[in-house]
C-alpha atoms as a PDB file:
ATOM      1  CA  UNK A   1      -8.450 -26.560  -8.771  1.00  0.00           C
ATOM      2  CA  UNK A   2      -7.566 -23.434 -10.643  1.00  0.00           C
ATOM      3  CA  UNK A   3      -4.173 -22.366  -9.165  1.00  0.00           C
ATOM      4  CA  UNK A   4      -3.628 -18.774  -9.640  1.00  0.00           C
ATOM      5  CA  UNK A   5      -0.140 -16.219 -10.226  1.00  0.00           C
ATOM      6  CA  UNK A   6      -1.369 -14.100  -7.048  1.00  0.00           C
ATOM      7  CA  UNK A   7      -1.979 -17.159  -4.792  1.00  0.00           C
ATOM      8  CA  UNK A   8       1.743 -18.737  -5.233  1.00  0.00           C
ATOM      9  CA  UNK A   9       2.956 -15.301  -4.629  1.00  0.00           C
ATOM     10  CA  UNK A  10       1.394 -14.618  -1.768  1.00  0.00           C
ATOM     11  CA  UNK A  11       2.071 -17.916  -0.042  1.00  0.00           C
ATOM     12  CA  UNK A  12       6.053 -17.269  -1.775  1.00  0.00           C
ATOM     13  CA  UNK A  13       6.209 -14.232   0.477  1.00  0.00           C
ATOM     14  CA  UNK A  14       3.918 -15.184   3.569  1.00  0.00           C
ATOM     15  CA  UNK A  15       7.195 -15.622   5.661  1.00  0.00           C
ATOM     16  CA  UNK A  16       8.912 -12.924   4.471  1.00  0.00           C
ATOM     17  CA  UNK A  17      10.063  -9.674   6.259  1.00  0.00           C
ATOM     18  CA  UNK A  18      10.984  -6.681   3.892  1.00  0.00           C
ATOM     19  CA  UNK A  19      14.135  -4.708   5.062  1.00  0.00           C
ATOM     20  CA  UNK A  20      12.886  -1.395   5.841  1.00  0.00           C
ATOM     21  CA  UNK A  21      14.425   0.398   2.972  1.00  0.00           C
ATOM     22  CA  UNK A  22      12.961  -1.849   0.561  1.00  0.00           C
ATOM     23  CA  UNK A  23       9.637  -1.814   2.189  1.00  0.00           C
ATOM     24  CA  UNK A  24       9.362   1.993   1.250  1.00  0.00           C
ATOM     25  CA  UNK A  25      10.544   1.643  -1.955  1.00  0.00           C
ATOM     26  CA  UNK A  26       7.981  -1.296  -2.489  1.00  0.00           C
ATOM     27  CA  UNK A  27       4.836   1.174  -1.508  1.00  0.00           C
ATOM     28  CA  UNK A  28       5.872   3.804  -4.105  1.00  0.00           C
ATOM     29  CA  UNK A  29       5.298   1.063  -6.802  1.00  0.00           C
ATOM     30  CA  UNK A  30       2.330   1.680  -8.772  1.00  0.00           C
ATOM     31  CA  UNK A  31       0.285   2.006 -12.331  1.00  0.00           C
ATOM     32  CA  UNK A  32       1.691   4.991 -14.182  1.00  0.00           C
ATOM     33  CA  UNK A  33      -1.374   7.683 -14.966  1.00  0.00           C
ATOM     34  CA  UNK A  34      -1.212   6.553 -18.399  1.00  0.00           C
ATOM     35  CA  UNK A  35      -1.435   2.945 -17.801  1.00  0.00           C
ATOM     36  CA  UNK A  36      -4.957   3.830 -15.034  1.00  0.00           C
ATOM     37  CA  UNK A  37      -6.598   5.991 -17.776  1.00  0.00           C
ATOM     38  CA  UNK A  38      -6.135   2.847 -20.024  1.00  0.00           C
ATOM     39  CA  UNK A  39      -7.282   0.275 -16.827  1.00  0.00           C
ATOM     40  CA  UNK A  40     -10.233   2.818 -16.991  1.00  0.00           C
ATOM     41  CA  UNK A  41     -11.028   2.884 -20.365  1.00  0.00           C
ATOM     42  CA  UNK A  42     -10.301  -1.150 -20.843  1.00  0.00           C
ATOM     43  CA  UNK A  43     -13.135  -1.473 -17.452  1.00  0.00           C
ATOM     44  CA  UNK A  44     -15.587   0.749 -19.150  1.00  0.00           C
ATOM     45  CA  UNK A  45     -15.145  -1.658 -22.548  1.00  0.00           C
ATOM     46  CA  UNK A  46     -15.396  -4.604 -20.931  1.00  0.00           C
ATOM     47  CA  UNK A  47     -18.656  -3.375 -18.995  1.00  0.00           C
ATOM     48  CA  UNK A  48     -19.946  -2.635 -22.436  1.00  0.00           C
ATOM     49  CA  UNK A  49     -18.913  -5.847 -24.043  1.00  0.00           C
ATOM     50  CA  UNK A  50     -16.951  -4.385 -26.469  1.00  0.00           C
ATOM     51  CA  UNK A  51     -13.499  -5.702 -25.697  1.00  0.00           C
ATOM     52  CA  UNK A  52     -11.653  -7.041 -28.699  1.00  0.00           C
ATOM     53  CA  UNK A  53     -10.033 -10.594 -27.614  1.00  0.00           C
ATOM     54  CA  UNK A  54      -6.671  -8.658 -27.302  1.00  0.00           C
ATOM     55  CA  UNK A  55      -7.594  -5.960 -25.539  1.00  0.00           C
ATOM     56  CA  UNK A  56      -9.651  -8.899 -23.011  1.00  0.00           C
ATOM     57  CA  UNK A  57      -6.013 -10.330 -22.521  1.00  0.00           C
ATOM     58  CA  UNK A  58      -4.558  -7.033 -21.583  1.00  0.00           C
ATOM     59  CA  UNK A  59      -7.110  -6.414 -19.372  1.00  0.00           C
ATOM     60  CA  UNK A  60      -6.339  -9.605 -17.580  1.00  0.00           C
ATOM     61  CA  UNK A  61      -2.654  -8.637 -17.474  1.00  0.00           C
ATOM     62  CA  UNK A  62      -4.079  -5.274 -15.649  1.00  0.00           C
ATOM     63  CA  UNK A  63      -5.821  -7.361 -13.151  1.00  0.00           C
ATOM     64  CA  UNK A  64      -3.190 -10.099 -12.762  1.00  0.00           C
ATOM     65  CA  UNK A  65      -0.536  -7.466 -11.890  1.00  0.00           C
ATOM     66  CA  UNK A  66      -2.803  -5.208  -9.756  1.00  0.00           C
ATOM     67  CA  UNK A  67      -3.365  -8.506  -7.789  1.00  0.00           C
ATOM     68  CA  UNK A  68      -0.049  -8.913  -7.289  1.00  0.00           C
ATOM     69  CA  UNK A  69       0.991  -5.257  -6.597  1.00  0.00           C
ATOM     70  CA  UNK A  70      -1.819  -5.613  -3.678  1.00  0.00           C
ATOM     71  CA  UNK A  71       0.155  -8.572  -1.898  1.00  0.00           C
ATOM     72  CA  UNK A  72       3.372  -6.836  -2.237  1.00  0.00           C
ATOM     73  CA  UNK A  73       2.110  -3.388  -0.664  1.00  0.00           C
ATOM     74  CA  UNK A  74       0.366  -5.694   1.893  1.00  0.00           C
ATOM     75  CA  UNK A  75       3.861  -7.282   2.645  1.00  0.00           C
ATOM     76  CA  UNK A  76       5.972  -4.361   2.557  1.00  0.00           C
ATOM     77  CA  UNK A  77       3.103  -2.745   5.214  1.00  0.00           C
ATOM     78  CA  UNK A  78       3.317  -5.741   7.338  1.00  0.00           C
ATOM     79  CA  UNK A  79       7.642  -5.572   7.175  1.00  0.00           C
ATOM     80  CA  UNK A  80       6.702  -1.747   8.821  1.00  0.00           C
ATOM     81  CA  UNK A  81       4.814  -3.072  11.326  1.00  0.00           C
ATOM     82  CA  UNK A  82       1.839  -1.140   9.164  1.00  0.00           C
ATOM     83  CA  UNK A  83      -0.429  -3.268   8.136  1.00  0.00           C
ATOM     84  CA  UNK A  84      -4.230  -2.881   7.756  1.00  0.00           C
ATOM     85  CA  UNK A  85      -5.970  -4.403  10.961  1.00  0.00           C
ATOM     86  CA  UNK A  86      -7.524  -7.594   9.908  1.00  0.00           C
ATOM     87  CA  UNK A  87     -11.658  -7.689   9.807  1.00  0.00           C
ATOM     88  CA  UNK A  88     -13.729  -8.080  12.808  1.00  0.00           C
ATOM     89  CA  UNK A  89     -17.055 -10.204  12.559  1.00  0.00           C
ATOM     90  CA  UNK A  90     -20.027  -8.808  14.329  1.00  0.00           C
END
């Protein structure tokens, strides 16, 4: 079983509750322009296969940290009581 970053941070923080303050702060973390026009760009190579073996490593690092800038935006909404309603089946 392939244990990933995202998964041991998301069970890490399951029972935590953000103070308010840091909540906020927590949702105003995110990619720089710079660093989505090169998520962009990195995506469009990989579609292409034209990644060089480097540039497939930083795009994992992209995708790693996205990952984990989801669970902590999903944690700091759930610390404001504002967290996305989960999925109903039909």
């Amino acid at each position: 079983m392939v244990v990933r970053n995202t998964d041991i941070l998301s069970r890490i923080l399951q029972p935590a509750e953000l103070p308010q303050e840091m909540a906020r702060r927590v949702l105003q973390w995110q990619f720089t322009q710079d660093d989505r026009l090169r998520l962009e760009e990195l995506l469009d190579r990989n579609n292409a296969n034209t990644l060089a073996p480097e540039e497939q490593h930083e795009l994992q690092t992209y995708m790693v940290l996205g990952d984990m800038l989801n669970i902590l935006h999903f944690q700091a909404r759930l610390s404001l009581g504002a967290a996305d309603p989960p999925v109903q089946n039909r």
